[in-house]
Protein backbone atom coordinates (compact mmCIF):
# COMPACT_ATOMS: atom_id res chain seq x y z
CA UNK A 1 -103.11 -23.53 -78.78
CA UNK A 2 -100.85 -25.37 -76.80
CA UNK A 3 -96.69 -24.38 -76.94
CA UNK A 4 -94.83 -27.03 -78.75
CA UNK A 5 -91.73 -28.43 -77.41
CA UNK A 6 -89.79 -29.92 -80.82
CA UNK A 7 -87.64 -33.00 -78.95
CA UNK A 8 -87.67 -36.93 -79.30
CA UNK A 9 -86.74 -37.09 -75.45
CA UNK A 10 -89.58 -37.98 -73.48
CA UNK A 11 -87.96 -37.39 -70.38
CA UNK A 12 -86.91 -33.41 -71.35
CA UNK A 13 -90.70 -32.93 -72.26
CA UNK A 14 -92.00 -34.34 -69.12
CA UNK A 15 -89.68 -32.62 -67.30
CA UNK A 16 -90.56 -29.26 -68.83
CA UNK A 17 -94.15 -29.46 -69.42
CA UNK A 18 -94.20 -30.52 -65.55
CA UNK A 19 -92.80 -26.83 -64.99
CA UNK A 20 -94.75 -25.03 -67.66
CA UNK A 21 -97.98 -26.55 -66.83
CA UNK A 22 -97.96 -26.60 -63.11
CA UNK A 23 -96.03 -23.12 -62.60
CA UNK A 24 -97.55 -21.23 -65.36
CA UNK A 25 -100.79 -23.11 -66.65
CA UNK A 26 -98.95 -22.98 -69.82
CA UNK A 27 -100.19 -26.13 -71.66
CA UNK A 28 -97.26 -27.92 -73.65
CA UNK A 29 -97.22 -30.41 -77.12
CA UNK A 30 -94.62 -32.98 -77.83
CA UNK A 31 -93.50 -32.98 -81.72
CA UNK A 32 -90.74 -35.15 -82.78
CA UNK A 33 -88.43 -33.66 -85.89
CA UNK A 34 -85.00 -34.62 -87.19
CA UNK A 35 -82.87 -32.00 -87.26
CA UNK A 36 -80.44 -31.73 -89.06
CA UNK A 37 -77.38 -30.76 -86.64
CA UNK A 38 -75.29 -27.37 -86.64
CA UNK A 39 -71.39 -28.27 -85.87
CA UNK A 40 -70.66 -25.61 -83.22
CA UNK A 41 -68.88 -24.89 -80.11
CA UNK A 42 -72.11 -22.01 -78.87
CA UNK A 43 -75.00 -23.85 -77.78
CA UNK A 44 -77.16 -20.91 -78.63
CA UNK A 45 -75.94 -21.07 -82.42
CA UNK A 46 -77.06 -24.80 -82.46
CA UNK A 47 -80.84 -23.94 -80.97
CA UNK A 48 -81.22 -20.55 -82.80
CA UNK A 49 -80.61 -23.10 -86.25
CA UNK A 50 -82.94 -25.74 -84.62
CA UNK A 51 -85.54 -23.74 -83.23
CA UNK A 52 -85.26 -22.12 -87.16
CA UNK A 53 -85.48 -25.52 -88.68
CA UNK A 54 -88.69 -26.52 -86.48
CA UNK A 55 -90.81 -23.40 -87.17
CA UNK A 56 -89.99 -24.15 -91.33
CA UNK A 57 -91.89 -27.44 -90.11
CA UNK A 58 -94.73 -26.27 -87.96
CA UNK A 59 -95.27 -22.62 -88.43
CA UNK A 60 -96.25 -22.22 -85.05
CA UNK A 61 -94.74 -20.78 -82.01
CA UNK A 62 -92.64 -23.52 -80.10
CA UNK A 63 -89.48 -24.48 -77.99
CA UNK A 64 -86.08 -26.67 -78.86
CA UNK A 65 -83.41 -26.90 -76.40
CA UNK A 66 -80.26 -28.49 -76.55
CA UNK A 67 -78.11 -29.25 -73.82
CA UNK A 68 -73.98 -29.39 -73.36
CA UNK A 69 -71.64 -30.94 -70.59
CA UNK A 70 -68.46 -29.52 -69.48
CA UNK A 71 -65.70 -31.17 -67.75
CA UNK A 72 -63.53 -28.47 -66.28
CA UNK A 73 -60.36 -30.52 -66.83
CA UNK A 74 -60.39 -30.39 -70.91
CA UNK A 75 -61.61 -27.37 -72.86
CA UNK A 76 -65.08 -27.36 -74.19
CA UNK A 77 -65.28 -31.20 -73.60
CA UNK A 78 -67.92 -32.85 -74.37
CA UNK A 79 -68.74 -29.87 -75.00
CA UNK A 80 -71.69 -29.30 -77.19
CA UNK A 81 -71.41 -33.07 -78.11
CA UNK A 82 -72.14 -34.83 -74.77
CA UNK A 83 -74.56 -37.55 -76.66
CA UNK A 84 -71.79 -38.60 -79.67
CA UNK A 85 -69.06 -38.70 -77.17
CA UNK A 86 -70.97 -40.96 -74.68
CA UNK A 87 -72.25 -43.48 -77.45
CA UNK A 88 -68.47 -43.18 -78.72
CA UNK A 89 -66.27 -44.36 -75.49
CA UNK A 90 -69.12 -44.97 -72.78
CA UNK A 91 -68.87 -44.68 -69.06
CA UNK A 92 -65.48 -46.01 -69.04
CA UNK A 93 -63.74 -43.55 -71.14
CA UNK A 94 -65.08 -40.99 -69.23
CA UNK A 95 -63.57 -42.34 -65.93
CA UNK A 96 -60.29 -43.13 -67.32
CA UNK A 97 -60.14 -39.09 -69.52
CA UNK A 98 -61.14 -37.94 -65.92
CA UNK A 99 -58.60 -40.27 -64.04
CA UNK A 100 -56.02 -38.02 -61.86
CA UNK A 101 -58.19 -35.48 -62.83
CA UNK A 102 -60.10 -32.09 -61.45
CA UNK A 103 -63.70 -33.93 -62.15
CA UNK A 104 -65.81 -30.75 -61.70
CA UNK A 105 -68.21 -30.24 -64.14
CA UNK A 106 -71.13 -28.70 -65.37
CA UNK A 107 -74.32 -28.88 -67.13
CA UNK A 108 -75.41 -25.78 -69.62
CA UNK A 109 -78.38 -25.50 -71.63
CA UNK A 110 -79.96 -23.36 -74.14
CA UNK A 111 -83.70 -23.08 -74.88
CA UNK A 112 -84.97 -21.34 -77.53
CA UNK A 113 -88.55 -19.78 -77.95
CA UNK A 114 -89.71 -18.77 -81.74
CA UNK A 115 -92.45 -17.68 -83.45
CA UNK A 116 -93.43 -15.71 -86.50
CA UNK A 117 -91.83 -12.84 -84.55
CA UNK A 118 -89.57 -13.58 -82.43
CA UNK A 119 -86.77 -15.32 -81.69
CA UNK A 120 -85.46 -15.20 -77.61
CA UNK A 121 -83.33 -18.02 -75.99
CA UNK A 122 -83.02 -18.42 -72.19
CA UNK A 123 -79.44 -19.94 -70.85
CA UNK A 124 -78.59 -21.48 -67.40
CA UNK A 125 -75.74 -24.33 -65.61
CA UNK A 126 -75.55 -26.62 -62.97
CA UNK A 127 -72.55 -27.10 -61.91
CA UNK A 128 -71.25 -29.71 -59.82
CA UNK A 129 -68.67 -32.70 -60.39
CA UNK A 130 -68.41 -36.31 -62.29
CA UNK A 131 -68.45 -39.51 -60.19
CA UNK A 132 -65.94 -42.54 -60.20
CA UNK A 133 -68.80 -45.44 -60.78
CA UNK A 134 -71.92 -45.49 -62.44
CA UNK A 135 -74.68 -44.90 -60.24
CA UNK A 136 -77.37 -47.06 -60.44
CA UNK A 137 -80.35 -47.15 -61.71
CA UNK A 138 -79.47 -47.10 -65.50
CA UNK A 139 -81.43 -44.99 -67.25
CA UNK A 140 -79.68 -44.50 -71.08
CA UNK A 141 -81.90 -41.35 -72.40
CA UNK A 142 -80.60 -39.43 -69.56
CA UNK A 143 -76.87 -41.26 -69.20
CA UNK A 144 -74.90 -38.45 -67.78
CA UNK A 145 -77.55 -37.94 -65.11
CA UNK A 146 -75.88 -41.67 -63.18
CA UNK A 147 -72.80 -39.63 -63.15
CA UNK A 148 -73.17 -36.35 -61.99
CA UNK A 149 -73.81 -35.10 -58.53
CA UNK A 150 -74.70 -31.20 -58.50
CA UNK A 151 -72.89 -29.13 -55.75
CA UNK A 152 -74.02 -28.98 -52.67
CA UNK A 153 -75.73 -32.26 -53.26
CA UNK A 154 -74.28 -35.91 -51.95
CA UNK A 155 -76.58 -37.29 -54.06
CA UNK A 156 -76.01 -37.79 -58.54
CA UNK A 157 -79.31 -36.62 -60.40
CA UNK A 158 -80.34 -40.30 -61.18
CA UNK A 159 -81.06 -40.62 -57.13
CA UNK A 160 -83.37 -37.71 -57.07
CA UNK A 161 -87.16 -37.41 -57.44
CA UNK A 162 -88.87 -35.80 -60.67
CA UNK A 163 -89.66 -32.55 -58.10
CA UNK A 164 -86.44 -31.92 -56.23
CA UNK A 165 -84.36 -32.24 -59.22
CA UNK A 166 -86.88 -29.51 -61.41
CA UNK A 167 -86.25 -27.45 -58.62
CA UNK A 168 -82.21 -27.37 -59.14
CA UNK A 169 -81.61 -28.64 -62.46
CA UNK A 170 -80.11 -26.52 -65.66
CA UNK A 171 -83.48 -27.34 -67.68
CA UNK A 172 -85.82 -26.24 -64.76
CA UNK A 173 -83.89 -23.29 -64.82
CA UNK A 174 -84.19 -22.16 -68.13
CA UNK A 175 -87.90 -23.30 -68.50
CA UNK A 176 -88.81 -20.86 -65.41
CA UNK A 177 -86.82 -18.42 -67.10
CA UNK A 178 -89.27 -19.13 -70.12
CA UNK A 179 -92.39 -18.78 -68.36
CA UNK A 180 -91.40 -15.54 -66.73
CA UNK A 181 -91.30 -13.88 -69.92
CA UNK A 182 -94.25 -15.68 -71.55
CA UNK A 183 -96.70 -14.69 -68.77
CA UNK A 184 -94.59 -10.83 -69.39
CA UNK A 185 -95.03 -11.45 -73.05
CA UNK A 186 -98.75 -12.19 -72.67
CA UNK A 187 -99.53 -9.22 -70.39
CA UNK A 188 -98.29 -6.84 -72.63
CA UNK A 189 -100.28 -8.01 -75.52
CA UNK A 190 -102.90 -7.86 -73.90
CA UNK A 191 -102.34 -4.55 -72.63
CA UNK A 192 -101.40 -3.66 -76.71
CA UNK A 193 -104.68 -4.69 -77.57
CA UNK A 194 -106.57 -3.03 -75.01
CA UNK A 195 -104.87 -0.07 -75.62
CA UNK A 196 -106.05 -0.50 -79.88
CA UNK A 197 -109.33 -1.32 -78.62
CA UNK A 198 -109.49 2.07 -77.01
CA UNK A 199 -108.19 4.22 -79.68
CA UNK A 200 -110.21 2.73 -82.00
CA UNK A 201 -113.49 3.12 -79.62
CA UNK A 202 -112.54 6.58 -79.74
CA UNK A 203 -112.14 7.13 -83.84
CA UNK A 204 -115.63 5.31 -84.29
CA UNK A 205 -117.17 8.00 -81.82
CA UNK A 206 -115.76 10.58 -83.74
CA UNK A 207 -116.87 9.41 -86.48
CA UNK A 208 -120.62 9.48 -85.14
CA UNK A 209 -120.53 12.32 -83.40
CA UNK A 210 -119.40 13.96 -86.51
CA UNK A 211 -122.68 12.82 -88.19
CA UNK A 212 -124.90 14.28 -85.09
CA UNK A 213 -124.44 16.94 -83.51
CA UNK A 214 -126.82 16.36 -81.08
CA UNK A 215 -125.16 12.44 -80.33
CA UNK A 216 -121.50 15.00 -80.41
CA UNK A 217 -122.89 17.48 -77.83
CA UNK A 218 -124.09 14.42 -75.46
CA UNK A 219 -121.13 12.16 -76.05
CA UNK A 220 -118.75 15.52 -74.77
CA UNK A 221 -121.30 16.19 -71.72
CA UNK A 222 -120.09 12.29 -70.75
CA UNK A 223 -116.77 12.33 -71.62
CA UNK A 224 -115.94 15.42 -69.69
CA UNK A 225 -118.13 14.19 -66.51
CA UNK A 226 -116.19 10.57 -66.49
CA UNK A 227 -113.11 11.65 -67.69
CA UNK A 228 -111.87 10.39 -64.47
CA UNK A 229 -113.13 7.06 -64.50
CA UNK A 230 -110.51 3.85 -65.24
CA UNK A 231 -109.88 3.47 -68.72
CA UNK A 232 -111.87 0.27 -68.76
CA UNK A 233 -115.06 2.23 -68.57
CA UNK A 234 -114.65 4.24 -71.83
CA UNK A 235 -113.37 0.95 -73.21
CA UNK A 236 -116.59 -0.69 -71.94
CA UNK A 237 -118.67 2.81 -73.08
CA UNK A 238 -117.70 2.99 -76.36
CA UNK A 239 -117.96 -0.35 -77.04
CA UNK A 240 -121.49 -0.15 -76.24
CA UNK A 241 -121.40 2.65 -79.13
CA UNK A 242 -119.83 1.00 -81.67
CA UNK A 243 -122.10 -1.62 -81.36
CA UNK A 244 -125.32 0.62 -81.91
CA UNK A 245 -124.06 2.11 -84.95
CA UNK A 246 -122.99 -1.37 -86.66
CA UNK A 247 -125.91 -3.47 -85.33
């Protein structure tokens, strides 16, 4: 079952999936919802409530993610609300709030994975500073990505490719951060359910041998001359056992 990422921007799922799929052979499902938005100043509050809202929708385990933009000059600004404030004075408020101004800024997202579970989000930045123009080309669903160039970089976002800017970005971050601990997540599982198969190969011998005491006495010769052997072996073994009594 692939993991579903709950968004209505292509450009976020492409850009995570990418990561996900390629880095982790984790396969990854768009689903669109509309959420119905948490006013708050923590980023993780707002994609604990929407990752909340999503699993209500789809009962299965999935991602959300939601994204702020900081301009070191004002506190918390935009803030959590880098979308309403763009669509509310554009490009050209921004350069005249930053006029004068110290125009670092930074990029912070929160992911959040949940299922029936668990709940875990993964944070991370980018930090760098706001340009005086618009760089070209436009691209709206993305609009603070004209102008922003990350530090270190001479470059804003808009001007990079799809791989170099996974490789630096806030989003990549937190996604690789996310596939860490799925692929941990996973392994202990499965080492969970290896470990249940085991014990439970090991009640249903008992349970024979304690009908034969012949089968008991052979069973004991075995177990004490491969007691030594990896635990995948008795797994394997018993196994063998449990399917001779049931079939």
């Amino acid at each position: 079952m692939p993991l579903l990422f709950v968004t209505s921007n292509k450009h976020k799922f492409v850009e995570v999936s990418k990561i996900l799929g390629e880095e982790y052979s984790i396969k990854v499902k768009q689903e669109n919802f509309l959420f119905r938005e948490l006013e708050s100043i923590s980023l993780s509050e707002i994609a604990i409530d929407k990752a909340r809202q999503a699993f209500r929708e789809f009962s299965q385990p999935l991602i959300v993610e939601d994204t702020g933009v900081y301009f070191k000059a004002y506190k918390s600004f935009p803030g959590t609300q880098p979308k309403r404030v763009f669509e509310g004075i554009g490009y050209g408020g921004i350069f005249m709030l930053l006029s004068g101004k110290n125009r670092k800024a930074f990029f912070h997202t929160c992911m959040c994975y949940i299922d029936q579970k668990t709940i875990r989000t993964f944070e991370g930045k980018l930090h760098g500073a706001i340009t005086k123009r618009v760089v070209p080309p436009k691209k709206l669903e993305m609009p603070y990505d004209m102008i922003f160039v990350p530090k270190g970089e001479r470059r804003a976002i808009v001007k990079m490719a799809a791989e170099e800017k996974n490789v630096l970005s806030h989003r990549g971050k937190v996604t690789r951060m996310l596939g860490a601990w799925l692929e941990e997540k996973n392994r202990t599982s499965s080492k969970t359910c290896e470990k249940r198969l085991f014990l439970l190969a090991i009640k249903q011998a008992i349970r024979i041998t304690q009908s034969s005491s012949c089968v008991s006495k052979t069973l004991l010769s075995w177990f004490i001359n491969f007691f030594w052997l990896p635990r995948n072996f008795f797994i394997m073994f018993f196994r063998q056992i449990i399917y001779a009594e049931l079939f």
